[in-house]
PDB file of N, CA and C in Angstrom:
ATOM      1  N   UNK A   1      -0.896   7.134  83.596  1.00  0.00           N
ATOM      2  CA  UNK A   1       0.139   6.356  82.948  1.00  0.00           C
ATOM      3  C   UNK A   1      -0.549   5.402  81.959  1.00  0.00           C
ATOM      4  N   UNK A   2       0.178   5.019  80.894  1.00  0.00           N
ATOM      5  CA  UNK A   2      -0.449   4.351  79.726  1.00  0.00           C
ATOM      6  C   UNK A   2      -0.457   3.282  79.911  1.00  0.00           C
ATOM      7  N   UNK A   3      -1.964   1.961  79.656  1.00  0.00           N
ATOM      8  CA  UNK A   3      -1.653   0.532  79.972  1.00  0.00           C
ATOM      9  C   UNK A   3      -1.172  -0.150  78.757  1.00  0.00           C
ATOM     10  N   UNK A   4      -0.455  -0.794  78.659  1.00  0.00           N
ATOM     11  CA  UNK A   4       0.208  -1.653  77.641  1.00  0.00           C
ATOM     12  C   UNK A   4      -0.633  -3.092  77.891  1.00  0.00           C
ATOM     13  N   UNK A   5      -0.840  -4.040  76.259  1.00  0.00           N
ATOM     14  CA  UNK A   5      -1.353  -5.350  76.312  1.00  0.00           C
ATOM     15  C   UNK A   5      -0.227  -6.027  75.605  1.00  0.00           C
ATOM     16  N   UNK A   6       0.058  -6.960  76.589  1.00  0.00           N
ATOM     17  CA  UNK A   6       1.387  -7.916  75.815  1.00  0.00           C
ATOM     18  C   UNK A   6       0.716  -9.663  76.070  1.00  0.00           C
ATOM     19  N   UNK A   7       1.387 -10.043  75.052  1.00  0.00           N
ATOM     20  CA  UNK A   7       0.910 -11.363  75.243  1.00  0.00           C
ATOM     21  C   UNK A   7       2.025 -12.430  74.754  1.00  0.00           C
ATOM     22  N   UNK A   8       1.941 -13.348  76.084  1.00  0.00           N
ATOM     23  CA  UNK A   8       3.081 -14.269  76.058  1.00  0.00           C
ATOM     24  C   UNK A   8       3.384 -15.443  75.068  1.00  0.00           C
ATOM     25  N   UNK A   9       4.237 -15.787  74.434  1.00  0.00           N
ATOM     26  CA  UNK A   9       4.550 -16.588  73.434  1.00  0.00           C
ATOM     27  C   UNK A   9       4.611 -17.805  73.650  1.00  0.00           C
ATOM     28  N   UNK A  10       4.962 -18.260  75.175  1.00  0.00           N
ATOM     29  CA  UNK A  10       5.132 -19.260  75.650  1.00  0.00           C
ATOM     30  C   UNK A  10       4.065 -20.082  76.144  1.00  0.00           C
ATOM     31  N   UNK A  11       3.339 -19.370  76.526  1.00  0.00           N
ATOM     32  CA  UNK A  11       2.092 -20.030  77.488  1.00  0.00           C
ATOM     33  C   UNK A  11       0.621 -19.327  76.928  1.00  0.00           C
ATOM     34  N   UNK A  12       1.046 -18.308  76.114  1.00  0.00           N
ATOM     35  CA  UNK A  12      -0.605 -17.649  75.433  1.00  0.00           C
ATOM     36  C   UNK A  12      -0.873 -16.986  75.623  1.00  0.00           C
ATOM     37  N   UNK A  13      -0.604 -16.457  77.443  1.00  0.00           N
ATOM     38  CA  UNK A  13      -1.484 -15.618  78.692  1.00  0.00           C
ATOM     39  C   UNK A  13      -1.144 -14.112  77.652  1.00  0.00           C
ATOM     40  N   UNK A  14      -2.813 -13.381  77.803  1.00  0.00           N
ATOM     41  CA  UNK A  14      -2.519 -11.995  77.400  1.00  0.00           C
ATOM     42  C   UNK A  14      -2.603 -11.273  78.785  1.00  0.00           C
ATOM     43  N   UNK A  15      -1.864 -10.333  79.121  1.00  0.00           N
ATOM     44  CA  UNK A  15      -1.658  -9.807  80.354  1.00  0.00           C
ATOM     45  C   UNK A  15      -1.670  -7.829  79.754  1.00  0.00           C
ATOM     46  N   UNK A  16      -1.777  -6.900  80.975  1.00  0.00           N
ATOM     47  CA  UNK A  16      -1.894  -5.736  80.489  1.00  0.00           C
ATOM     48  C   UNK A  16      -0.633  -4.818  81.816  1.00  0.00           C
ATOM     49  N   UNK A  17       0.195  -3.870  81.320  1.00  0.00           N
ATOM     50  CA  UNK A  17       1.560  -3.273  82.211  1.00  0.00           C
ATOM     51  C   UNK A  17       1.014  -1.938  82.070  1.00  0.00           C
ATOM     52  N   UNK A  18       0.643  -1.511  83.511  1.00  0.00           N
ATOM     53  CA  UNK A  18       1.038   0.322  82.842  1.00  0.00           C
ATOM     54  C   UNK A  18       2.512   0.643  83.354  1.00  0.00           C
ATOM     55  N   UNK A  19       2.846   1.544  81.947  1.00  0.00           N
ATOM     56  CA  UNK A  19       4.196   2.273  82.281  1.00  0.00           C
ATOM     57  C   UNK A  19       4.366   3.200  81.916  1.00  0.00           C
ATOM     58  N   UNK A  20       5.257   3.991  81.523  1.00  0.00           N
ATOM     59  CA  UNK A  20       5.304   5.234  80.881  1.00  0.00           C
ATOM     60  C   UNK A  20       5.977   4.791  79.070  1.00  0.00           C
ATOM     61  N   UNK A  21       5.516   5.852  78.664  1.00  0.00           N
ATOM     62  CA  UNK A  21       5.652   5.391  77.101  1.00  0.00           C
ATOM     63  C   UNK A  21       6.770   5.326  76.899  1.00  0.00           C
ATOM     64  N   UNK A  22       7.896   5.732  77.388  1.00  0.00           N
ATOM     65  CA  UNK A  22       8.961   5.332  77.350  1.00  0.00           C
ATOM     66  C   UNK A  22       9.933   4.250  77.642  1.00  0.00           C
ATOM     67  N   UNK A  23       8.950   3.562  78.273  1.00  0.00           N
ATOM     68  CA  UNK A  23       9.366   2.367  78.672  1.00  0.00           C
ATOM     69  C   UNK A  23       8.200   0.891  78.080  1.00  0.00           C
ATOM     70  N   UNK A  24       7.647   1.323  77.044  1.00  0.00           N
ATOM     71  CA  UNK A  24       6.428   0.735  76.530  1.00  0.00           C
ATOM     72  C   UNK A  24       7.140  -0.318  75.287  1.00  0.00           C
ATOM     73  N   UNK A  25       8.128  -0.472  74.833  1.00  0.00           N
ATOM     74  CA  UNK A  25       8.794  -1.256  73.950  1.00  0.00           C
ATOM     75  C   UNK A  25       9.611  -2.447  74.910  1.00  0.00           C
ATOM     76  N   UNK A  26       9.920  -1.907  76.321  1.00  0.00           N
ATOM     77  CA  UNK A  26      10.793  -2.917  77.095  1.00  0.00           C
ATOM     78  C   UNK A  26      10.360  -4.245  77.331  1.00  0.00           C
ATOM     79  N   UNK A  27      11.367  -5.417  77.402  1.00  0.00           N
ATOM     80  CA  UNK A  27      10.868  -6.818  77.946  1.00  0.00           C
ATOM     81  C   UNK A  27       9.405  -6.748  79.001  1.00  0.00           C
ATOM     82  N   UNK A  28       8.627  -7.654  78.986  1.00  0.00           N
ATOM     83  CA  UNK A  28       7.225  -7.079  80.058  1.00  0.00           C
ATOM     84  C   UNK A  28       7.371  -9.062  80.203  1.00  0.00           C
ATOM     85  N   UNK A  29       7.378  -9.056  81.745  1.00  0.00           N
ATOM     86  CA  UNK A  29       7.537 -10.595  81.888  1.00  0.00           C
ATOM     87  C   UNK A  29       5.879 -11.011  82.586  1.00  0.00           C
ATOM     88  N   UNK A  30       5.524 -12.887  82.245  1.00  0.00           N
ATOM     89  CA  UNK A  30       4.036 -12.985  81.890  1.00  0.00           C
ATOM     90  C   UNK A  30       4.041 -13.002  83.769  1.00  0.00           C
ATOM     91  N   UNK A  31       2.546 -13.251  83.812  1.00  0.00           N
ATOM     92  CA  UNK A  31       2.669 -13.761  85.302  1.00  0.00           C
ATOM     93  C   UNK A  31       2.897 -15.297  85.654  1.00  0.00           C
ATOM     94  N   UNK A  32       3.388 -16.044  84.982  1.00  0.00           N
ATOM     95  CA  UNK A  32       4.169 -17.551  85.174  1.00  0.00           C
ATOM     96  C   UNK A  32       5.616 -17.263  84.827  1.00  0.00           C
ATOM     97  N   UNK A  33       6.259 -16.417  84.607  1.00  0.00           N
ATOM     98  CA  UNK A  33       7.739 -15.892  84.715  1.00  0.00           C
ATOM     99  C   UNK A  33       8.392 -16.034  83.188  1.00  0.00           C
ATOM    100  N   UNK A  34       7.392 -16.403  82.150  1.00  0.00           N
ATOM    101  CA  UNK A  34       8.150 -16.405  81.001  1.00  0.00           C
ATOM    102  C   UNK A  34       8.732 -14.933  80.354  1.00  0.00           C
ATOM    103  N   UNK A  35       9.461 -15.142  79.511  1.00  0.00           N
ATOM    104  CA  UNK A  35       9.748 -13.591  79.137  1.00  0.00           C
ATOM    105  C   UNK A  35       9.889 -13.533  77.619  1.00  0.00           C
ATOM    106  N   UNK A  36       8.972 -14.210  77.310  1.00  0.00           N
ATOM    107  CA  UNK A  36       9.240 -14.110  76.114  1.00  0.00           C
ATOM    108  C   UNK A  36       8.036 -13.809  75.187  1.00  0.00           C
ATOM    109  N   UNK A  37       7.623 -12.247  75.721  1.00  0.00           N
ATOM    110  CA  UNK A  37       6.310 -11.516  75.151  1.00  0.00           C
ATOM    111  C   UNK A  37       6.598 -10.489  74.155  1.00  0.00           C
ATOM    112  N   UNK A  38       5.397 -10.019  73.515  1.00  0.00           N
ATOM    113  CA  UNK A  38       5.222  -9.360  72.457  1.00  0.00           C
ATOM    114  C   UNK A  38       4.239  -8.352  73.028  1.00  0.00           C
ATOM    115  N   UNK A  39       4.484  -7.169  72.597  1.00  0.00           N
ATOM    116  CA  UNK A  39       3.375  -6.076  72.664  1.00  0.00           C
ATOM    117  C   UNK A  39       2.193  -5.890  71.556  1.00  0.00           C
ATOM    118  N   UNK A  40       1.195  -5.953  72.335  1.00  0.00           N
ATOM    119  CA  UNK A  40       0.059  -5.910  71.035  1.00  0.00           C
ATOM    120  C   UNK A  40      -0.281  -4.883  70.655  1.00  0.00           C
ATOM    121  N   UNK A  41      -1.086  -4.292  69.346  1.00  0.00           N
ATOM    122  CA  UNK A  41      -1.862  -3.267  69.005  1.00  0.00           C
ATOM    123  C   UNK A  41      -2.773  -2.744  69.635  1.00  0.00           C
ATOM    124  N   UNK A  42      -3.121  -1.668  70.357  1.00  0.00           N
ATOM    125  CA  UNK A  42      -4.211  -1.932  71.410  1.00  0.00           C
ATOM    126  C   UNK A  42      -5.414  -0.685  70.492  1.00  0.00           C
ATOM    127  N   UNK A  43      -6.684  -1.051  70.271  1.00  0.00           N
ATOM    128  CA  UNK A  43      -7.713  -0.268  69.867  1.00  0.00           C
ATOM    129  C   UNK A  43      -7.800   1.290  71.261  1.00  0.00           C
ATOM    130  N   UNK A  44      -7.982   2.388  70.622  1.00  0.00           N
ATOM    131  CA  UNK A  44      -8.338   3.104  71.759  1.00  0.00           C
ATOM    132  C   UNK A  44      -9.869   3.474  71.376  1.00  0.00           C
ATOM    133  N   UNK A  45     -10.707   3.269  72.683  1.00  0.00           N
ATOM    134  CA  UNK A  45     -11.477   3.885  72.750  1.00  0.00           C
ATOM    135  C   UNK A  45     -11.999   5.653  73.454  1.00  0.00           C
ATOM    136  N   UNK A  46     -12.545   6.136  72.656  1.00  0.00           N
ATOM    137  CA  UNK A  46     -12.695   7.256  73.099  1.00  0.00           C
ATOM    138  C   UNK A  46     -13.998   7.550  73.572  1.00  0.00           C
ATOM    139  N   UNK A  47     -14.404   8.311  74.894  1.00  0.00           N
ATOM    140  CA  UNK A  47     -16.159   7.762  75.112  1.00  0.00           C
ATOM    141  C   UNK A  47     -16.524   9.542  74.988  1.00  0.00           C
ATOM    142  N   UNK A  48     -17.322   9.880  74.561  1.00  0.00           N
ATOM    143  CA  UNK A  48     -18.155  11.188  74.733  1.00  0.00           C
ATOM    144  C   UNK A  48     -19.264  11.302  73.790  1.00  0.00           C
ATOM    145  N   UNK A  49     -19.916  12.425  73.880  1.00  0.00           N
ATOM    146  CA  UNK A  49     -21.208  12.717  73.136  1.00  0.00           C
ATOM    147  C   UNK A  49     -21.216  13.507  72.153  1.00  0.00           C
ATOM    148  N   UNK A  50     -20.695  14.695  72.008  1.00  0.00           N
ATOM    149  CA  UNK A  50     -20.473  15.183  70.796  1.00  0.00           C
ATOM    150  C   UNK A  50     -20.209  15.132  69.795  1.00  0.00           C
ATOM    151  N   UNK A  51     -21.073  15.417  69.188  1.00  0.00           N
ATOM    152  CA  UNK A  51     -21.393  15.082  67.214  1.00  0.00           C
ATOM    153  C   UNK A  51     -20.973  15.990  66.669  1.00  0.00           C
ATOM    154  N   UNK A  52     -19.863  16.068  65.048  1.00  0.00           N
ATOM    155  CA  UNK A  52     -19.214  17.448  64.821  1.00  0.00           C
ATOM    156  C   UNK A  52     -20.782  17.431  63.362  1.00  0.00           C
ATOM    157  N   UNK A  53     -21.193  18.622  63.311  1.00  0.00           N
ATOM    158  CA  UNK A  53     -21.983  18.796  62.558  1.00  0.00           C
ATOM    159  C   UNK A  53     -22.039  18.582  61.245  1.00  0.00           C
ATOM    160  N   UNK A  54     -23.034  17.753  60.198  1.00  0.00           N
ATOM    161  CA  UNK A  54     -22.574  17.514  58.839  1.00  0.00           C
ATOM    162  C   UNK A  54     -22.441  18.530  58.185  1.00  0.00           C
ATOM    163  N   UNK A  55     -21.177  18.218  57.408  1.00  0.00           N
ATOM    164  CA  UNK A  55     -21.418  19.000  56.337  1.00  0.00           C
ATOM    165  C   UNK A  55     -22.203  19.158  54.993  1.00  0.00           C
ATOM    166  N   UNK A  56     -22.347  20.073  54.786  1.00  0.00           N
ATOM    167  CA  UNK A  56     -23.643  20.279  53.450  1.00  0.00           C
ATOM    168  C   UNK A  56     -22.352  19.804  52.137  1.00  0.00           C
ATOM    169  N   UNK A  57     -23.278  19.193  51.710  1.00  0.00           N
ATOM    170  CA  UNK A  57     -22.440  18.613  50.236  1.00  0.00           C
ATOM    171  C   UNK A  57     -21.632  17.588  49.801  1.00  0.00           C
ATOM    172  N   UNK A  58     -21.831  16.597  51.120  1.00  0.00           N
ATOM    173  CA  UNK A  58     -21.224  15.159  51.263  1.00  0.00           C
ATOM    174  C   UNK A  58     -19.748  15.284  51.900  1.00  0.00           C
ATOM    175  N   UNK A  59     -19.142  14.672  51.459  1.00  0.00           N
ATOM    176  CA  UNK A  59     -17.530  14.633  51.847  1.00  0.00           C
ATOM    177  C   UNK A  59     -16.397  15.708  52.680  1.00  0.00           C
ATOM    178  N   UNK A  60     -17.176  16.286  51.573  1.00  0.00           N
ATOM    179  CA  UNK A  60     -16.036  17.758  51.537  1.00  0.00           C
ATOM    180  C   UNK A  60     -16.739  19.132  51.847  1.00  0.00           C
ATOM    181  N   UNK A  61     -17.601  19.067  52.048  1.00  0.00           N
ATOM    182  CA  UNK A  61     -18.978  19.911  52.107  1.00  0.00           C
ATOM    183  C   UNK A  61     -18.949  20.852  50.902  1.00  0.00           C
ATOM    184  N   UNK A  62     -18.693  20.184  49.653  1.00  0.00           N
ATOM    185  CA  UNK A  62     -19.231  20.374  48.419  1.00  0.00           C
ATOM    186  C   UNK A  62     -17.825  21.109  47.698  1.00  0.00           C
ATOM    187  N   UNK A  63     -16.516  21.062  48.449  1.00  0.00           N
ATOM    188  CA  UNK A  63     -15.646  22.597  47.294  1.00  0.00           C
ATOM    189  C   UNK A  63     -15.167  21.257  46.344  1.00  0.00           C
ATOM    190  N   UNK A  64     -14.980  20.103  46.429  1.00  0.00           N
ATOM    191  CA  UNK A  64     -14.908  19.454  45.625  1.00  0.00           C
ATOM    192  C   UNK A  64     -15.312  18.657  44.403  1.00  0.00           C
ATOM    193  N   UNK A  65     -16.504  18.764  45.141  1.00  0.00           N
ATOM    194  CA  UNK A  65     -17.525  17.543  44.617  1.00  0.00           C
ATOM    195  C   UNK A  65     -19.017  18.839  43.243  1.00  0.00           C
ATOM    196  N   UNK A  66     -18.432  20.007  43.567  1.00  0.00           N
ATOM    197  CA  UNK A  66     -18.798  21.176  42.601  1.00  0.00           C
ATOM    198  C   UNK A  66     -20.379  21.362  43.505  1.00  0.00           C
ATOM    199  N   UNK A  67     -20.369  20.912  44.695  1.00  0.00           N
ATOM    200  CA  UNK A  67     -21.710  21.174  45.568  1.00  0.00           C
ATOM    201  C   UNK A  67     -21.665  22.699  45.707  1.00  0.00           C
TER     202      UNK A  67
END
């Protein structure tokens, strides 16, 4: 299930909800009982090792760039 970061307007507290994405826009109340939060942007990180191989010719691997 997806964690949501909301942070309260009233008191500051950033707090984190998992729910289902469908329910990821709903009121999310702080843990001092205010309710008057906002959902934040949350960065995703992605963790693994694989490197996709360069391409020859910069950018585009050259059909553009006349490589």
């Amino acid at each position: 299930m997806p964690r949501y970061e909301y942070r309260c307007r009233e008191c500051g507290e950033t707090f984190e909800r998992s729910r289902p994405m469908a329910e990821s826009a709903d009121p999310a109340v702080c843990a001092r009982g205010h309710g008057d939060t906002v959902k934040l942007l949350s960065t995703v990180a992605v963790g693994g090792t694989a490197e996709a191989p360069a391409a020859p010719g910069g950018c585009c691997g050259g059909a553009c760039c006349g490589g």
